[in-house]
Protein backbone atom coordinates (compact mmCIF):
# COMPACT_ATOMS: atom_id res chain seq x y z
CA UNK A 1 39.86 -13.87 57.70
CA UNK A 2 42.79 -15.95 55.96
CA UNK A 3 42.80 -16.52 52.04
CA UNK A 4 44.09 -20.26 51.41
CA UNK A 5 44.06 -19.55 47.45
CA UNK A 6 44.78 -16.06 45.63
CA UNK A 7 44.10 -15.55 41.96
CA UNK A 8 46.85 -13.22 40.18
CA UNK A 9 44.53 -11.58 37.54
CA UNK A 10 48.12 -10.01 35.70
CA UNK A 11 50.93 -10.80 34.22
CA UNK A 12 54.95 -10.56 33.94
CA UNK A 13 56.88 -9.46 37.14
CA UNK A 14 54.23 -8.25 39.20
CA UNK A 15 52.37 -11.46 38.81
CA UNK A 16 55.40 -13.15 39.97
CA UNK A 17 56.44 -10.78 42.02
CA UNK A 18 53.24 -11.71 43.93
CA UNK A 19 53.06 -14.99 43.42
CA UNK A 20 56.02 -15.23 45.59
CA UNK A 21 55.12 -13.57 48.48
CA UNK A 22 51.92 -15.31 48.41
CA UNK A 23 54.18 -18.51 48.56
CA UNK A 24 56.05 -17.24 51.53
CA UNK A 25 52.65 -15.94 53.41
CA UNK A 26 51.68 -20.28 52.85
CA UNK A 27 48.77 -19.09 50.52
CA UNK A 28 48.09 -21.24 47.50
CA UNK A 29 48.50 -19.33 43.89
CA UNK A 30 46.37 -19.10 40.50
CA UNK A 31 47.93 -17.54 37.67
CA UNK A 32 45.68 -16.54 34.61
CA UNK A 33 47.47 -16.20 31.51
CA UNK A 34 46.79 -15.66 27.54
CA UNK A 35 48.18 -17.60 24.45
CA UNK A 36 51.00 -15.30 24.27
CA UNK A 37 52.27 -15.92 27.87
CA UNK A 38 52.01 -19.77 28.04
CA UNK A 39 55.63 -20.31 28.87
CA UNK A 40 55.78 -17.42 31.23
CA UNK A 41 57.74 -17.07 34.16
CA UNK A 42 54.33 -16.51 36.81
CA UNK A 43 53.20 -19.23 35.03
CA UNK A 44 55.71 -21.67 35.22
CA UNK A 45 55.83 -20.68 39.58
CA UNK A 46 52.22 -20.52 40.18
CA UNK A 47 50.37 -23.30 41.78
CA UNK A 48 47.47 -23.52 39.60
CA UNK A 49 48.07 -21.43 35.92
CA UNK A 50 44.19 -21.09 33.86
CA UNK A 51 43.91 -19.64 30.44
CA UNK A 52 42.39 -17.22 29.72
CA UNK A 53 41.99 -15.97 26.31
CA UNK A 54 43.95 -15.05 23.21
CA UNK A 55 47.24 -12.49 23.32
CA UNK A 56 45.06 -8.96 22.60
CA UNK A 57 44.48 -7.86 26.24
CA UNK A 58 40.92 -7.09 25.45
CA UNK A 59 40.62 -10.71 25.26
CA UNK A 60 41.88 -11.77 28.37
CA UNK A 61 43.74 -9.57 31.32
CA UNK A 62 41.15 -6.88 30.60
CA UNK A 63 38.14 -9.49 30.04
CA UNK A 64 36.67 -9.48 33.41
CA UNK A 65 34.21 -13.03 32.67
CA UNK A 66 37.07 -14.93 32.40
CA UNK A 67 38.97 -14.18 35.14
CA UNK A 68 36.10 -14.36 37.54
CA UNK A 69 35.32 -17.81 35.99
CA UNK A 70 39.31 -18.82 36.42
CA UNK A 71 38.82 -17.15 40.37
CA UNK A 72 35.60 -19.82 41.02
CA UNK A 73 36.78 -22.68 38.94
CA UNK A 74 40.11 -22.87 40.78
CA UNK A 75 38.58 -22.13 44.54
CA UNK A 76 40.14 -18.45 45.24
CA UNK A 77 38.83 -16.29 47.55
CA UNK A 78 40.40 -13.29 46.46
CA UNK A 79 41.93 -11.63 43.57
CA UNK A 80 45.41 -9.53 43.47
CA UNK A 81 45.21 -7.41 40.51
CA UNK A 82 48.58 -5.75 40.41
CA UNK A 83 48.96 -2.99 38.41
CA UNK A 84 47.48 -1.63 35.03
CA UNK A 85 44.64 -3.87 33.35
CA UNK A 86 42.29 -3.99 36.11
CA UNK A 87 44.02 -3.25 38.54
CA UNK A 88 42.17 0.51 38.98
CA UNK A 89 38.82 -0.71 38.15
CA UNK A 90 36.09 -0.48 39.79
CA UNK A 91 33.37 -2.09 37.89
CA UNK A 92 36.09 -5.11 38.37
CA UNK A 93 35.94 -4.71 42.01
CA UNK A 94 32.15 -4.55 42.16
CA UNK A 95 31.88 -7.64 40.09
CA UNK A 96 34.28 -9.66 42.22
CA UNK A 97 32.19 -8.58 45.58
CA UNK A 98 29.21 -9.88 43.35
CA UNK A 99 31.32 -13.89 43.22
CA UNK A 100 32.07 -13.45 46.91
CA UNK A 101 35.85 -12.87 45.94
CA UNK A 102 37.80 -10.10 48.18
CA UNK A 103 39.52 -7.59 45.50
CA UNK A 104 42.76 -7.19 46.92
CA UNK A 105 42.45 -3.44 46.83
CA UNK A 106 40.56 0.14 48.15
CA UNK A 107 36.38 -0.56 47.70
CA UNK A 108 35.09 0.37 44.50
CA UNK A 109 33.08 3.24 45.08
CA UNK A 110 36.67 5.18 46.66
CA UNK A 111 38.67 3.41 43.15
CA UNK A 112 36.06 5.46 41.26
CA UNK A 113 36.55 8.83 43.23
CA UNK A 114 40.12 8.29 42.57
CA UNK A 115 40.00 6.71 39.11
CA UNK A 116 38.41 9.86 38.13
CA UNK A 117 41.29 12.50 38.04
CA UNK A 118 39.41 15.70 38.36
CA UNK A 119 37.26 14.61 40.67
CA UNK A 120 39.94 13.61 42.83
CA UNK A 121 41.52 16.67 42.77
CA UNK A 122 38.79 18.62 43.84
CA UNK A 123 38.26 16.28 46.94
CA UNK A 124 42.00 16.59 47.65
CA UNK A 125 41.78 20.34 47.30
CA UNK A 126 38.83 20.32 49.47
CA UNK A 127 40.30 18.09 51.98
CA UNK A 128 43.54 21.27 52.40
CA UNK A 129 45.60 19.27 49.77
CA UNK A 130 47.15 22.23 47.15
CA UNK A 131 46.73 21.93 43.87
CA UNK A 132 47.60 23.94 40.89
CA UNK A 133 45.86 26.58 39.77
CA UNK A 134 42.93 24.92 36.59
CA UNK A 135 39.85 23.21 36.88
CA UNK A 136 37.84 21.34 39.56
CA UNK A 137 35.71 20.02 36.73
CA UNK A 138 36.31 18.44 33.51
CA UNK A 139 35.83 21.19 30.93
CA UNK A 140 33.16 20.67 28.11
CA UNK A 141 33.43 23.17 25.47
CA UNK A 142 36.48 24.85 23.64
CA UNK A 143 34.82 28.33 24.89
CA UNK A 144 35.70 26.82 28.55
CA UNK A 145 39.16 25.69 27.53
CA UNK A 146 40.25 29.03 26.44
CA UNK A 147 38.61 30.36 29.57
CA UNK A 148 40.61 29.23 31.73
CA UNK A 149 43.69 29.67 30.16
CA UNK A 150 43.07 33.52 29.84
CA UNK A 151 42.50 32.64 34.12
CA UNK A 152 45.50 31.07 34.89
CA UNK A 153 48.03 31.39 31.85
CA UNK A 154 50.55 29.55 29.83
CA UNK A 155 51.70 26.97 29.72
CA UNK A 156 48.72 24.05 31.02
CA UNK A 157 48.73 20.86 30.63
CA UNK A 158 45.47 19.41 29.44
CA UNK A 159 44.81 15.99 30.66
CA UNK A 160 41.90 12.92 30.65
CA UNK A 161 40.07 12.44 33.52
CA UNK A 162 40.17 8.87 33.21
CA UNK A 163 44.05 9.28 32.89
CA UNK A 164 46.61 7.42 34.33
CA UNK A 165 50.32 5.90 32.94
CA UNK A 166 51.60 9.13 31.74
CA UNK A 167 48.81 8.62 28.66
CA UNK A 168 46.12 11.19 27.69
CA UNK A 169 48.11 14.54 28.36
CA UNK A 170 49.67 17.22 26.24
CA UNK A 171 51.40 20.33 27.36
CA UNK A 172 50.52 23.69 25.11
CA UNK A 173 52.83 26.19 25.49
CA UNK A 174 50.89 28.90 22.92
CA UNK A 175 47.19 30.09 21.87
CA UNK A 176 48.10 28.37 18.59
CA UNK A 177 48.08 25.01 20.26
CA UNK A 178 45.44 24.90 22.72
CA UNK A 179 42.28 24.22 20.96
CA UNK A 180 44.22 21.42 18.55
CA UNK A 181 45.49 19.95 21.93
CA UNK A 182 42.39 20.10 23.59
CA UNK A 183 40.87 18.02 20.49
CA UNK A 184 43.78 15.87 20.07
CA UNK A 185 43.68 15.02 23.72
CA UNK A 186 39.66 14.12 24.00
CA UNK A 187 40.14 11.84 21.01
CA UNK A 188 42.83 10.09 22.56
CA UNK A 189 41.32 9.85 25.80
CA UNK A 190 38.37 8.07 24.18
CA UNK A 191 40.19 5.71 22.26
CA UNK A 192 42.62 4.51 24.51
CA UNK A 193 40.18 4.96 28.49
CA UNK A 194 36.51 5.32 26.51
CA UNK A 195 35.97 8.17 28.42
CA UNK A 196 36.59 12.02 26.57
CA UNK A 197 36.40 13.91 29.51
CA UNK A 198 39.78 16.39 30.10
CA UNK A 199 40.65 18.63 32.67
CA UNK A 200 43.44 21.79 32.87
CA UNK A 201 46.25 22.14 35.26
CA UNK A 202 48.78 25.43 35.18
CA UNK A 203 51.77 23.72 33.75
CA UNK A 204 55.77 23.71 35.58
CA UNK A 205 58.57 23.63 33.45
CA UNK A 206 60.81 22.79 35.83
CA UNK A 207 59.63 20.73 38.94
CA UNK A 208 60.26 17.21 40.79
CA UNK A 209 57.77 14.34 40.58
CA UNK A 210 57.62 13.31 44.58
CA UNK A 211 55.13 10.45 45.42
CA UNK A 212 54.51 9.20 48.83
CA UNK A 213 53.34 5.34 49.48
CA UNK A 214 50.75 4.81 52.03
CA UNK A 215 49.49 1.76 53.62
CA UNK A 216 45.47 1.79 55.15
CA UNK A 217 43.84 -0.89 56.85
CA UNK A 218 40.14 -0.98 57.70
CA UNK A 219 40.17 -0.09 60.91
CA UNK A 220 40.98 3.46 60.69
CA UNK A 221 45.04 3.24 60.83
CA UNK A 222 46.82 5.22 58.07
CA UNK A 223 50.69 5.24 57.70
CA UNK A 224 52.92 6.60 54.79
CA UNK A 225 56.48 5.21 54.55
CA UNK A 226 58.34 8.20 52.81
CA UNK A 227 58.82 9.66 49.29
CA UNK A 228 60.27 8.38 46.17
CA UNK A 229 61.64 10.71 43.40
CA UNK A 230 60.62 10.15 40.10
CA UNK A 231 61.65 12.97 38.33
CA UNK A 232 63.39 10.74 35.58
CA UNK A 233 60.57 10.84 32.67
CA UNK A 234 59.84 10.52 28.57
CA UNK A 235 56.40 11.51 27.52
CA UNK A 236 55.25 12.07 31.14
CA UNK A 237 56.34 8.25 31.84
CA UNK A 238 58.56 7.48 34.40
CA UNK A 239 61.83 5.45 33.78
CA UNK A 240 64.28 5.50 37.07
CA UNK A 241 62.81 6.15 40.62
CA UNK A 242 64.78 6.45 44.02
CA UNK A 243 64.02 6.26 47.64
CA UNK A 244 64.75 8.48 49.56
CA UNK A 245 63.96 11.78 47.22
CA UNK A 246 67.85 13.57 47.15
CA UNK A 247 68.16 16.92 48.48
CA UNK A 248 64.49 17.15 49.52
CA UNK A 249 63.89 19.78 52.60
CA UNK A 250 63.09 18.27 55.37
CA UNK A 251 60.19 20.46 56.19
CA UNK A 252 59.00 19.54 52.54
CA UNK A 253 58.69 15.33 53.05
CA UNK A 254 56.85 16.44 56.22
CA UNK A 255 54.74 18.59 54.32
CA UNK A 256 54.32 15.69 51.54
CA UNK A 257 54.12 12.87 54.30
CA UNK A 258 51.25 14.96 55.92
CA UNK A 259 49.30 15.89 52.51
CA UNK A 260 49.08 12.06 52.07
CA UNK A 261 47.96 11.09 54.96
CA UNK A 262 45.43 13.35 55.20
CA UNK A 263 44.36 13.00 51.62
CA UNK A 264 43.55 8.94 52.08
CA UNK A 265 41.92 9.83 55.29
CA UNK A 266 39.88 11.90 53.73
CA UNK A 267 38.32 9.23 51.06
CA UNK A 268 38.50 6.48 53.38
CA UNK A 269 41.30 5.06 51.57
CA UNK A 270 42.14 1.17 52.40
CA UNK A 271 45.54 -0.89 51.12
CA UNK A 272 48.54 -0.08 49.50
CA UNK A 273 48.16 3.46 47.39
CA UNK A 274 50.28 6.63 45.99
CA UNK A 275 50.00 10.13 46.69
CA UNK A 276 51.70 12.17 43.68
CA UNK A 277 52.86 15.44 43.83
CA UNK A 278 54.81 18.36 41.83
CA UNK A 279 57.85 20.29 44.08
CA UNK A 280 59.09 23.23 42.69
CA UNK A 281 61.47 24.66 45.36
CA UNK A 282 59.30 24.72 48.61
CA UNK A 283 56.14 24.57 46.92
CA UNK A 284 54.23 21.32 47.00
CA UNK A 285 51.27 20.60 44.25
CA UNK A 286 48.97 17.33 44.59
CA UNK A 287 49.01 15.70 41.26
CA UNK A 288 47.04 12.36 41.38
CA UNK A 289 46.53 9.13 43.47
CA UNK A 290 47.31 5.70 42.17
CA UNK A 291 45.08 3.59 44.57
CA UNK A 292 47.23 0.48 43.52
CA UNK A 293 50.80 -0.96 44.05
CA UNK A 294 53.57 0.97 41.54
CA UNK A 295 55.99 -0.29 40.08
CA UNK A 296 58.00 1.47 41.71
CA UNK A 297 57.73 -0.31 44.71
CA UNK A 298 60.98 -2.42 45.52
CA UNK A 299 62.72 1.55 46.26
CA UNK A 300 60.13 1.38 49.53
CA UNK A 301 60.71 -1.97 50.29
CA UNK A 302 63.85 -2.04 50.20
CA UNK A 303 64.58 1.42 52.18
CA UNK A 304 61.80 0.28 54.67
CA UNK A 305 62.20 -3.34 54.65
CA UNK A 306 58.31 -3.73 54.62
CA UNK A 307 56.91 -6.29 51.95
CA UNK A 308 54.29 -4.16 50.42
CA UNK A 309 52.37 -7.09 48.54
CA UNK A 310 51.99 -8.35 52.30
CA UNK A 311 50.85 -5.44 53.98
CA UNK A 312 48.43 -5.47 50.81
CA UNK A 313 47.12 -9.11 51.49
CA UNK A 314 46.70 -8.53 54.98
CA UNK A 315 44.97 -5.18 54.78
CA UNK A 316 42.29 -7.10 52.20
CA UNK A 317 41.69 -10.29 54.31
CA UNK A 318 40.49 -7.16 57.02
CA UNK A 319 44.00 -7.26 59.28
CA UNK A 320 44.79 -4.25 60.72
CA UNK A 321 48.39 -3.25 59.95
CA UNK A 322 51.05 -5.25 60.90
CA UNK A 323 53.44 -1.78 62.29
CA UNK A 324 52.46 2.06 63.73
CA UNK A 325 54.21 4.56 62.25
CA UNK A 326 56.62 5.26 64.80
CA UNK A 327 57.51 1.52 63.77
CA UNK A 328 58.93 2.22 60.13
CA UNK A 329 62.68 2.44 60.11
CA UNK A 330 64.25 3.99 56.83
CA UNK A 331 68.07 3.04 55.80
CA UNK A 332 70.05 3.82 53.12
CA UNK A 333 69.62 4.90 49.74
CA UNK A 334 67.72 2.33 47.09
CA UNK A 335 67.20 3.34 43.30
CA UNK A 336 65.39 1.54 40.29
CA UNK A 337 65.65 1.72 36.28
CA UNK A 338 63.50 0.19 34.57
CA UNK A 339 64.67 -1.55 31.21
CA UNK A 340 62.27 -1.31 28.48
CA UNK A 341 62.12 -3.09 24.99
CA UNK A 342 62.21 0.14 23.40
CA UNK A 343 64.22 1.87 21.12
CA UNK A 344 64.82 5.55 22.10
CA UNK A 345 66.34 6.64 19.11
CA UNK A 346 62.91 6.41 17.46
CA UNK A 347 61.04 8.36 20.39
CA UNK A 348 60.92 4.69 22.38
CA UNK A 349 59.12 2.47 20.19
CA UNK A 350 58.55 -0.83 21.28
CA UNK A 351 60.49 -3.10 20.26
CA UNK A 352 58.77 -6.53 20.31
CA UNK A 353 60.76 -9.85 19.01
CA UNK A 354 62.95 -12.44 20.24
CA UNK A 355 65.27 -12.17 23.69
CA UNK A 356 68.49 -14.39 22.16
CA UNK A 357 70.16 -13.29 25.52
CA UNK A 358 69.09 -12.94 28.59
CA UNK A 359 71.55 -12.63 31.81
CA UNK A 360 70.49 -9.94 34.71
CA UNK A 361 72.69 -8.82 36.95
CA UNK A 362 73.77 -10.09 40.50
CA UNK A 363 75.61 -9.28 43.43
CA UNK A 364 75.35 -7.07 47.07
CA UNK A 365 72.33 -5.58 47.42
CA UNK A 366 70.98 -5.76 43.43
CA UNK A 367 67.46 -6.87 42.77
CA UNK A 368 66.15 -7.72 39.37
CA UNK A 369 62.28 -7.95 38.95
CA UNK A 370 61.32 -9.47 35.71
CA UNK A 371 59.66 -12.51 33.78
CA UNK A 372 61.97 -12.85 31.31
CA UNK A 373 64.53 -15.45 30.29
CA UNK A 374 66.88 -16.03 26.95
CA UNK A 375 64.03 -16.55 24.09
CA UNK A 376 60.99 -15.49 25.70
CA UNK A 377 59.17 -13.65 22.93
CA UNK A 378 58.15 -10.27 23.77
CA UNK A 379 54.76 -9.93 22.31
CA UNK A 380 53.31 -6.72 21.02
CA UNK A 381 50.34 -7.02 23.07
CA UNK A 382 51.91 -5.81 26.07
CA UNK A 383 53.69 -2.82 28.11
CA UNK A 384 57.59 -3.20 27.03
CA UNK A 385 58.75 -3.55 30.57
CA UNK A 386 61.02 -6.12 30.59
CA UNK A 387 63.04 -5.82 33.92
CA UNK A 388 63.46 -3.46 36.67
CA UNK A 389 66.76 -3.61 38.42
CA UNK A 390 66.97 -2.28 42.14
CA UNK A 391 69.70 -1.42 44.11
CA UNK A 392 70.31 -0.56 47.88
CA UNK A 393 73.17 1.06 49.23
CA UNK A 394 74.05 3.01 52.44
CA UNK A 395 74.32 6.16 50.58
CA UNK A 396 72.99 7.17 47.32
CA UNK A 397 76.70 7.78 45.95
CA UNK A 398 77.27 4.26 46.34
CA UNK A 399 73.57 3.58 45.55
CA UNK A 400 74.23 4.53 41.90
CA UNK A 401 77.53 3.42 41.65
CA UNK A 402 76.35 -0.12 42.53
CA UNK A 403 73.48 0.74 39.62
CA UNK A 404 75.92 1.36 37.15
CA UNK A 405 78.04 -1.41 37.66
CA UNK A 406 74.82 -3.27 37.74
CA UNK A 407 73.74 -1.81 33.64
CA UNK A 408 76.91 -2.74 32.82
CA UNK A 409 76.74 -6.01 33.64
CA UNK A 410 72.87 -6.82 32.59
CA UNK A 411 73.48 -8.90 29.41
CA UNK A 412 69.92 -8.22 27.02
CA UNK A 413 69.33 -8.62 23.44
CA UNK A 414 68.18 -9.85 20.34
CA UNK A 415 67.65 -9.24 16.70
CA UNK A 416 66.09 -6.01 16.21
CA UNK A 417 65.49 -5.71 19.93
CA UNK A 418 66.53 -2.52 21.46
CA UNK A 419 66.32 -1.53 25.12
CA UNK A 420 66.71 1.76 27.39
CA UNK A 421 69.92 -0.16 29.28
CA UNK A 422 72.62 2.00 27.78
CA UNK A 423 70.05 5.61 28.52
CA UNK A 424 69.65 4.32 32.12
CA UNK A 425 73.27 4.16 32.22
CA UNK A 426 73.81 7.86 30.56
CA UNK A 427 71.24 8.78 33.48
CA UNK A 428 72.76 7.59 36.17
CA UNK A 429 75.97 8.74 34.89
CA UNK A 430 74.58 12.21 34.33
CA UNK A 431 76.04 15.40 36.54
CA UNK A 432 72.79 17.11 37.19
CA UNK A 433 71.15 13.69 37.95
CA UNK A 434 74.03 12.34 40.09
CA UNK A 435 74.13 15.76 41.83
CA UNK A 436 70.09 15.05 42.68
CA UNK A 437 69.41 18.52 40.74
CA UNK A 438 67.36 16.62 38.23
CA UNK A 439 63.91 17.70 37.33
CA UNK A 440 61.18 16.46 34.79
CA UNK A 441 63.03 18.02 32.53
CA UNK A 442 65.96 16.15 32.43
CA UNK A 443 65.62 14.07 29.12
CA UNK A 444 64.11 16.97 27.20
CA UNK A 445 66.29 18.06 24.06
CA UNK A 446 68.56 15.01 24.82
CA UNK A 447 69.87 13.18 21.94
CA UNK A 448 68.80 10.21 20.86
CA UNK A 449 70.95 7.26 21.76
């Protein structure tokens, strides 16, 4: 099977970001895009661009009749979702199989195993994956909260089972807090996922956020292609992620590599997906799976030199994979920040308005994904992502050197628009961080800049 047209039901970089390798693989582009993304970037490069609805996602990336209407109208015979929106859905999926359009993604009824984040952590846990010590099912009453507490101790982490993007979590550190966190959390999780469901995990202080990328085709082939670190967090969200993890064991990434592979064998996992895990030391703890591309990606790609968007298409239109694992290659050191509209001396508040300057960064070996150019509007619909800039080096010394010069050259602003530019740069400039002695913990207590 070939695709001759792909629908890109996102938007910003990962719609171009896709549109462009759909260019390069000779496949024919539709971009769907609201009122407040008209003059967008994936726009302006697709082949075909269809509107979809008003800015309020609700009312367009998230309204599933209008993109499948966009996907038939314009002749596509699949649909790349990227990431976020619908990207994790499965109802989405199902409906697209319904239109005889290929979901570029795992089949809906493993999205939904996955999707749900107890759930998959009891099939990881019975497929020899370790998890922490909580719950293997979402917990229903506060008599079942407290529970399990008095089982496995302070501090947990409480967390909706519908979860995902660092949203619908708090960590309780006392009695005092538990039951108001439990409550706080359910509410949350039904507002922002409809779905109130929460599960408990023993809580680490101190640990590193490892994820492993994996590729799956559909003819029983599974490959990973190493770890990323992305340890550098606020409010569980993840803001600079490198490839390969620094100071990791080696005995540990084959432990990790392993876990993962096993894990998406074990759910008949198919396309491009993330196995996330906590390291504390030697130990290794499964966290989640994001059955999805990240946006983390460009690290892999560019330690690998594997186009993951690619593998993804191929994979879909029922290719097997294009390499073995004794195939992938891994060089050098490649790191990402990602620049935000946010302001983080309010706790990172968005910061939507007017871009009166716009100039990313060039050079060696520096990639800049974004959609953004001097006076696009940054709407308040949206996720503040505004660029990610990506760096590869031979070694991560020089990797972050080459990052820094790169923040100091990226040229972003506008009234009343604030970014995370000059954090990233305290990051990367940071002795614990450069070091790679970094944990989760790293921007705790920090002041605000």
């Amino acid at each position: 099977m070939t695709f001759d047209t792909v629908l890109v039901a996102n938007r910003g970089e990962i719609a171009l970001r896709v549109v462009r390798t759909c260019r390069e693989m000779g496949i024919r582009t539709v971009a769907v895009y609201s009122t407040a993304d008209q003059d967008s970037a994936a726009v302006r490069a697709a082949d075909e661009a269809v509107h979809i609805g008003p800015g309020p996602a609700k009312q367009s990336y998230l309204y599933p009749p209008a993109i499948i209407e966009a996907a038939l109208l314009a002749g596509a015979q699949a649909v790349h979702p990227g990431y976020g929106f619908l990207s994790e859905d499965p109802d989405f999926a199902e409906i697209c199989a319904k239109n005889d359009l290929v979901f570029i993604g795992p089949r809906p009824e493993v999205m939904a195993k996955l999707g749900d984040k107890a759930l998959a952590r009891s099939l990881m846990a019975d497929a020899g994956l370790p998890v922490l010590p909580g719950t293997r099912e979402p917990v229903g009453t506060a008599q079942e909260v407290s529970a399990t507490v008095e089982r496995i101790g302070l501090p947990v982490i409480i967390k909706a089972s519908a979860g995902g993007g660092g949203r619908g979590m708090a960590v309780v550190r006392t009695m005092e807090e538990l039951l108001p966190a439990y409550r706080s959390v359910r509410a949350a999780a039904r507002a922002v996922f409809g779905d109130d469901r929460v599960y408990l995990e023993r809580y680490v202080e101190r640990a590193r956020h490892i994820e492993v990328q994996v590729l799956a085709d559909e003819h029983g082939n599974v490959l990973h292609l190493g770890e990323r670190d992305c340890s550098v967090q606020r409010r569980h969200q993840k803001l600079v992620e490198e490839s390969p993890a620094p100071r990791l064991d080696p005995a540990t990434s084959r432990e990790l590599y392993a876990a993962a592979v096993r894990g998406a064998e074990a759910v008949g996992f198919t396309g491009a997906g993330t196995f996330e895990f906590l390291v504390d030391g030697r130990d290794i703890a499964f966290l989640e799976v994001n059955s999805r591309i990240q946006v983390e990606h460009p690290v892999t790609e560019l330690v690998t030199g594997i186009d993951l968007i690619r593998e993804q298409i191929r994979i879909a239109a029922g290719e097997p994979l294009s390499l073995r694992q004794e195939d992938v290659r891994f060089s050098g050191a490649a790191v990402e920040c990602r620049v935000n509209a946010e302001d983080p001396s309010r706790d990172f508040a968005p910061c939507p308005g007017r871009l009166a300057e716009f100039v990313p960064p060039g050079g060696p070996f520096v990639r800049v994904d974004t959609h953004a150019f001097p006076g696009w509007e940054i709407s308040p619909y949206y996720d503040s992502l505004l660029a990610k800039v990506v760096v590869w080096a031979p070694d991560r010394e020089q990797a972050l050197a080459r990052m820094d010069r790169a923040l100091r050259e990226f040229r972003i602003g506008g009234p009343n628009v604030h970014t995370t530019k000059e954090l990233l740069r305290e990051v990367v400039a940071d002795p614990v961080f450069a070091a790679g002695r970094h944990t989760t913990a790293l921007l705790d207590g920090r002041p605000a800049t």
